[in-house]
Protein backbone atom coordinates (compact mmCIF):
# COMPACT_ATOMS: atom_id res chain seq x y z
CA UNK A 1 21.88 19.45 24.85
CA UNK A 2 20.73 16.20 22.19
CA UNK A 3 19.02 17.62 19.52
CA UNK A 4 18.11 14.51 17.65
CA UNK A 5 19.27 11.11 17.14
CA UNK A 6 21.62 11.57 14.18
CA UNK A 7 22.71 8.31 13.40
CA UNK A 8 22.58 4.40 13.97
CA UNK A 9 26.27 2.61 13.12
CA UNK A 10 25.67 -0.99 12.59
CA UNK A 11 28.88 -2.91 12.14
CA UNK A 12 29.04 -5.68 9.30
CA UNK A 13 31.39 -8.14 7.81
CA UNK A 14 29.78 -7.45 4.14
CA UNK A 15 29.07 -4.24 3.13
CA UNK A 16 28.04 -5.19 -0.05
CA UNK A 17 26.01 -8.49 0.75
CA UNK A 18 24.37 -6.19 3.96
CA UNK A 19 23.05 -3.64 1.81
CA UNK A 20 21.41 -5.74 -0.43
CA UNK A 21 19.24 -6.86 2.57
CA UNK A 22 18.07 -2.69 3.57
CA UNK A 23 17.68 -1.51 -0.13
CA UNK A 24 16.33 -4.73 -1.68
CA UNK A 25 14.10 -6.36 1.32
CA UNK A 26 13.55 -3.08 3.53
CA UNK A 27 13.58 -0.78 0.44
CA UNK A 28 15.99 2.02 1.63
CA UNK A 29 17.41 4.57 -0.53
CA UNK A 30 21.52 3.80 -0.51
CA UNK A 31 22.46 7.79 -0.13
CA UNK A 32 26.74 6.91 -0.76
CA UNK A 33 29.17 5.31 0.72
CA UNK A 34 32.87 7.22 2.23
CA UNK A 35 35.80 5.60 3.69
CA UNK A 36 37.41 7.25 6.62
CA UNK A 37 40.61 6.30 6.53
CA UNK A 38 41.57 7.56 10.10
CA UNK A 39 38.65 5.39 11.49
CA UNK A 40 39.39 2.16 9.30
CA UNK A 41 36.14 2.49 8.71
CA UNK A 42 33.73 2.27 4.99
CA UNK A 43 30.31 3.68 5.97
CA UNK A 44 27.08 3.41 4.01
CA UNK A 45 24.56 6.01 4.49
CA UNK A 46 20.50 5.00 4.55
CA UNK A 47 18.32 8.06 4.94
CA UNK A 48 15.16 6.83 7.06
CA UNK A 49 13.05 9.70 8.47
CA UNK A 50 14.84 12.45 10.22
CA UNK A 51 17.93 10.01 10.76
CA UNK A 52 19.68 7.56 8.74
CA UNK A 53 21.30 4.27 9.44
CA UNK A 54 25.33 3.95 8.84
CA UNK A 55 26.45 0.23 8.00
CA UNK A 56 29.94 0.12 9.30
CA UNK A 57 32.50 -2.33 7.40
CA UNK A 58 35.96 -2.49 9.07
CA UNK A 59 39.11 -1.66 5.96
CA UNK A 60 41.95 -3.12 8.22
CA UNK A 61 41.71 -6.57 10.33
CA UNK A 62 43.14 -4.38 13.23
CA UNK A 63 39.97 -1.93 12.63
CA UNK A 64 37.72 -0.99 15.72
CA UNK A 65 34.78 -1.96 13.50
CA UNK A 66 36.50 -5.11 12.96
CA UNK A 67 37.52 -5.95 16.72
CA UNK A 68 33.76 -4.88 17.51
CA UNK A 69 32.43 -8.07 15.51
CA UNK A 70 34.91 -10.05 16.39
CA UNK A 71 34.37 -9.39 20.53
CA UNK A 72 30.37 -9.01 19.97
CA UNK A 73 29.34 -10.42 16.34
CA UNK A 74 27.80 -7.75 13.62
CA UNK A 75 24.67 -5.68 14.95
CA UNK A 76 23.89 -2.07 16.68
CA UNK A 77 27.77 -0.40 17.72
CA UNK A 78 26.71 3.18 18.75
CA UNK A 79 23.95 5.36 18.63
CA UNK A 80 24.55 9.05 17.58
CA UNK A 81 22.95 12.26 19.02
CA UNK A 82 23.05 15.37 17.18
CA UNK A 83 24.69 18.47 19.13
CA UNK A 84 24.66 22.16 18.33
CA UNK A 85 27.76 22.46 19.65
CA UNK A 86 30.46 19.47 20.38
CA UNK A 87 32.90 21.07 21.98
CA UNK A 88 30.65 22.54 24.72
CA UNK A 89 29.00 19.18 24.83
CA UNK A 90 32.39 17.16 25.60
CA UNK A 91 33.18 19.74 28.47
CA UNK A 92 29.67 19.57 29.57
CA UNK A 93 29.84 15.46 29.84
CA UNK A 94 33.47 15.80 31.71
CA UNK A 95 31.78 18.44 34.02
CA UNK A 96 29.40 15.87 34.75
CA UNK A 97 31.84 12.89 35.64
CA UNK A 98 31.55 11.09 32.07
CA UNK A 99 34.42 8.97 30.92
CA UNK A 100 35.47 10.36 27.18
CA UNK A 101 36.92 8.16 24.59
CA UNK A 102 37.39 11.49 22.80
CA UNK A 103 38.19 14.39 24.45
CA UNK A 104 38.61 16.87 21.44
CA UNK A 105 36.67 16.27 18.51
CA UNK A 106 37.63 14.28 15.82
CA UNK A 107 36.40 13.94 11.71
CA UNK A 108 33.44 11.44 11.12
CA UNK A 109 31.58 10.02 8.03
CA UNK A 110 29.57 12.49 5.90
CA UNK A 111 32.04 15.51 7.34
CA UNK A 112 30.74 15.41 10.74
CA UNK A 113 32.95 16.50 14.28
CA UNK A 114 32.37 13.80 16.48
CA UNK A 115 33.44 12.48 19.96
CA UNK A 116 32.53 9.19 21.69
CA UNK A 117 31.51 8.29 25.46
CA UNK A 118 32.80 5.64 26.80
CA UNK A 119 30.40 2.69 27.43
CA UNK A 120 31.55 2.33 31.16
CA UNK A 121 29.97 5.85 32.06
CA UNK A 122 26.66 4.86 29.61
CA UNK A 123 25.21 1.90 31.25
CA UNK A 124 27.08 -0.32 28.29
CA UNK A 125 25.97 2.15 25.65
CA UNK A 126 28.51 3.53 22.89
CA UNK A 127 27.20 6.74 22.19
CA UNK A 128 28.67 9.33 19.48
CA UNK A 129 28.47 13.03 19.70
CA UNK A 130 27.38 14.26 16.74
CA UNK A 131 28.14 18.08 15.09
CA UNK A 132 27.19 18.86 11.67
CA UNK A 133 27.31 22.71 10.32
């Protein structure tokens, strides 16, 4: 069902001051930034190989990104997988006994459908479904 690892969301206070660090020191290409407004969310996208990295800056105090650092400090928040198709996926994980935070798919960064497993049915691991057409 994973095709690929899609993504890696790392959630940061500083968007700005953070991606001086993987463009100037690391020497990643910055490909854009987007706000998702329905997510809280301002996402940076860094291209590396077959799958980029997505810094994750919180826009509201009440954010998820934002309760994230404030429960487990800036760092790794989820690891994507790319699917051919999320919806089959999602009924596929329920099928299987896996908690959803999503059940129906919802918009992500870069105009992705996505739909999160809950960590309690991952062994502690946020993981994203990922579709892109």
């Amino acid at each position: 069902m994973v095709g690929k690892v899609d993504h890696i969301g790392i959630a940061v206070k500083d968007l700005e001051e953070t991606l001086k660090f993987y463009t100037d020191v690391l020497g990643m290409d910055l490909q854009g930034t987007e706000t998702v407004e329905e997510q809280k969310v301002k996402v940076a996208f860094l291209p590396i190989g077959d799958t980029e990295m997505e810094l994750l800056e919180s826009t509201d105090k009440d954010g998820p990104i934002a309760k994230y650092i404030e429960k487990k400090g800036q760092g790794v928040q989820h690891i994507a997988y790319r699917v051919d198709n999320i919806e089959k996926a999602i009924e596929e994980m329920k099928e299987k006994g896996i908690r959803m935070i999503d059940e129906k798919p919802r918009y992500g960064a870069g105009g992705a459908k996505i739909a999160f497993l809950h960590p309690k049915s991952t062994h502690g691991v946020l993981i994203e479904l990922c579709q892109r057409d």
